[in-house]
Protein backbone atom coordinates (compact mmCIF):
# COMPACT_ATOMS: atom_id res chain seq x y z
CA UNK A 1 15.65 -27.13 -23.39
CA UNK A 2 12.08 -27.46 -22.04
CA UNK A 3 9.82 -24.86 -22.14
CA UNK A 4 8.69 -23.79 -18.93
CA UNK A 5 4.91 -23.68 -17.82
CA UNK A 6 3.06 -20.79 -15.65
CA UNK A 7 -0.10 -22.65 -14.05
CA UNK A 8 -3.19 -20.67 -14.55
CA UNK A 9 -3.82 -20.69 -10.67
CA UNK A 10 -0.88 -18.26 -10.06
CA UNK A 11 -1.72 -15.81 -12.97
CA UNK A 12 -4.75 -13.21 -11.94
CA UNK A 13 -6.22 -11.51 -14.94
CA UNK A 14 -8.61 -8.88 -14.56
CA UNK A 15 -10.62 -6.89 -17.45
CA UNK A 16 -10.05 -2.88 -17.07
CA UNK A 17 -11.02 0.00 -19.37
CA UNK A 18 -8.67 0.79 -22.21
CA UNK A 19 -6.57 4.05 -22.52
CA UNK A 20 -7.19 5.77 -25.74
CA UNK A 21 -9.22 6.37 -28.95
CA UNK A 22 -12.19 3.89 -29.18
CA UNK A 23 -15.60 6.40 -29.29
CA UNK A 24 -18.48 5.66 -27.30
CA UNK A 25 -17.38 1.99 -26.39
CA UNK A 26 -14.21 3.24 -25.06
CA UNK A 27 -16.38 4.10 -21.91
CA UNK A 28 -18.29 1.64 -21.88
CA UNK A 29 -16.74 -1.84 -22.11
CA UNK A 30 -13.84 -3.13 -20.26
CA UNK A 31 -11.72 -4.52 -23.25
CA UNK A 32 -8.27 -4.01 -21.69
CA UNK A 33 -6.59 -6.88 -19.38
CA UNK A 34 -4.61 -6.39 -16.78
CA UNK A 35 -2.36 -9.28 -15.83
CA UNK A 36 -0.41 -9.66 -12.47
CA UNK A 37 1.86 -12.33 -11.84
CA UNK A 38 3.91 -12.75 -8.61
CA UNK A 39 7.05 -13.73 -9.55
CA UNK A 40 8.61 -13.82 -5.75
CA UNK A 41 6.41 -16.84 -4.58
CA UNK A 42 5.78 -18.61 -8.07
CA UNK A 43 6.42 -22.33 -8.59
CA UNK A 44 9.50 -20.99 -11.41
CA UNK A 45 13.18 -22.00 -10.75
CA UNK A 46 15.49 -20.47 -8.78
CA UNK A 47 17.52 -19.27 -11.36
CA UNK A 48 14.69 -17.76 -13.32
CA UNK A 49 13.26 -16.05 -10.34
CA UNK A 50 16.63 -14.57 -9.75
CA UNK A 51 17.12 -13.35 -13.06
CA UNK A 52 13.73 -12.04 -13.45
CA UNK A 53 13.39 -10.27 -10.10
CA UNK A 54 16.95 -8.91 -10.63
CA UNK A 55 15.89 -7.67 -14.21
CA UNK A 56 15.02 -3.89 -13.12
CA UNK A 57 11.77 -4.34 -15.22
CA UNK A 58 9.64 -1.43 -14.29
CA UNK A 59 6.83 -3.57 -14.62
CA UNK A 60 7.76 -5.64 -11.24
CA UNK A 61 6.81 -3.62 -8.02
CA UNK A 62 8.96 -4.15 -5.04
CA UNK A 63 7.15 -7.16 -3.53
CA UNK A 64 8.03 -8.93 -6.82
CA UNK A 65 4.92 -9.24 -8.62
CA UNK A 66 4.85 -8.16 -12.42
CA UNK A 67 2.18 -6.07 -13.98
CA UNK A 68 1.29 -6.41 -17.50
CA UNK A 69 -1.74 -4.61 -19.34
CA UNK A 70 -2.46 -5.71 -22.58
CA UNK A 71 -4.54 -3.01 -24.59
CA UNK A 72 -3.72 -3.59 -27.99
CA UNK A 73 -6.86 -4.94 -29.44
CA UNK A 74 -10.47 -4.32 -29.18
CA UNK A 75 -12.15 -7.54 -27.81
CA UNK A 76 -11.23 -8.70 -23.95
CA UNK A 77 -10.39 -12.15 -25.55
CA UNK A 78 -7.66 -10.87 -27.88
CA UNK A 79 -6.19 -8.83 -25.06
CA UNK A 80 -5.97 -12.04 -22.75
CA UNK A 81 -3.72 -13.94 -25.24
CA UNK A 82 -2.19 -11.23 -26.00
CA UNK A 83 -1.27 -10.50 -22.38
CA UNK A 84 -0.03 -14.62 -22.05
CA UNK A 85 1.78 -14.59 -24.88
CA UNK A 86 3.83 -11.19 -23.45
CA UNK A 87 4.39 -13.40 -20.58
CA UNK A 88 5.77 -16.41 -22.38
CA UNK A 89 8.20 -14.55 -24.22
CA UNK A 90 9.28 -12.41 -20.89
CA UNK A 91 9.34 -16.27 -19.27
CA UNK A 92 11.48 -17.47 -22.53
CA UNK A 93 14.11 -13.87 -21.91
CA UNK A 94 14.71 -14.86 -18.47
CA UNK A 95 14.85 -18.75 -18.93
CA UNK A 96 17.84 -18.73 -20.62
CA UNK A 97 21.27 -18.32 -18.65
CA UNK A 98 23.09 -15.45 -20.27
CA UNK A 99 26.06 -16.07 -21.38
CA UNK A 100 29.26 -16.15 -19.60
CA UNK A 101 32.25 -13.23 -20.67
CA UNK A 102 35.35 -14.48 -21.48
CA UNK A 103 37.88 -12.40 -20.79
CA UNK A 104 40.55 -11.81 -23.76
CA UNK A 105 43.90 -9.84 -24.22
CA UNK A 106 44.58 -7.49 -27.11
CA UNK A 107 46.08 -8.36 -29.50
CA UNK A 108 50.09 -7.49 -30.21
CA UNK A 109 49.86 -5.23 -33.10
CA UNK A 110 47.11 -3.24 -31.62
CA UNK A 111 48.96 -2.63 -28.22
CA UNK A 112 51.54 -1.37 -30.45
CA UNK A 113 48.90 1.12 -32.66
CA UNK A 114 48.04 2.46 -29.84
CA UNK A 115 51.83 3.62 -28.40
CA UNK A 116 52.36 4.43 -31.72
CA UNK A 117 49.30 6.71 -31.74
CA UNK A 118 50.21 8.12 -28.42
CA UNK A 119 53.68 8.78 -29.10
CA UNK A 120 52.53 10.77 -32.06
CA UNK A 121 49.67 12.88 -30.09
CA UNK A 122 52.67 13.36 -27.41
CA UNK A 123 55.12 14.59 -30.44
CA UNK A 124 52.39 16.56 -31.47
CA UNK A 125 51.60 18.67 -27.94
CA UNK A 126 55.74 18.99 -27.45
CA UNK A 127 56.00 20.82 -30.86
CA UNK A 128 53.76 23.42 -29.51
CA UNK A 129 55.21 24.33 -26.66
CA UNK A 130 57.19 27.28 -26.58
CA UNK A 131 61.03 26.86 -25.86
CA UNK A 132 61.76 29.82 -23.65
């Protein structure tokens, strides 16, 4: 299968302040990257738009762009591939068709546990009642 391939002119990144623990620089550098990505009007197939979109990723607001912030290191260039390589693998999730459910019958002998097992639970709730 191919890999598919986000252009660079439909991803916006954008450097914001990181959440937590960091000291002084915390406040003063913006380390943390915010990546938005509109999945509605982007050049992916069908198919993957579909699935993606359809996901129920909290992540993707209702106009269908996705919202990633990548926080996890300390310099703005580990946080940027970081935050594509989050994408990619999201991309890679929703590029493959899942897989179709084939529907099956159970098997003989476990139809028949299970009437056996009822008829026993039934035996069992008969024998209490009272025979008035």
């Amino acid at each position: 299968m191919n890999m598919l391939h986000i252009p660079d002119t439909e991803v916006e990144l954008t450097a914001i302040r990181a959440q937590g623990p960091g000291g002084q620089n915390v406040n003063k550098v913006s380390s943390a990257i915010q990546l938005r990505f509109d999945v509605a009007t982007s050049s992916l197939p069908d198919d993957v738009k579909q699935r993606w979109l359809q996901s129920g990723d909290s992540r993707l607001t209702q106009e269908g762009v996705f919202i990633l912030k990548a926080q996890r290191y300390r310099t703005q260039e580990s946080n940027r591939h970081d935050a594509w390589m989050r994408l990619y693998e999201l991309l890679a999730q929703f590029a493959k068709a899942p897989k179709a459910r084939k529907a099956t019958k159970p098997t003989r002998s476990s139809v028949q546990r299970r009437l056996e097992g009822k008829a026993m639970h039934a035996k069992l709730k008969a024998s209490r009642r009272s025979s008035d």
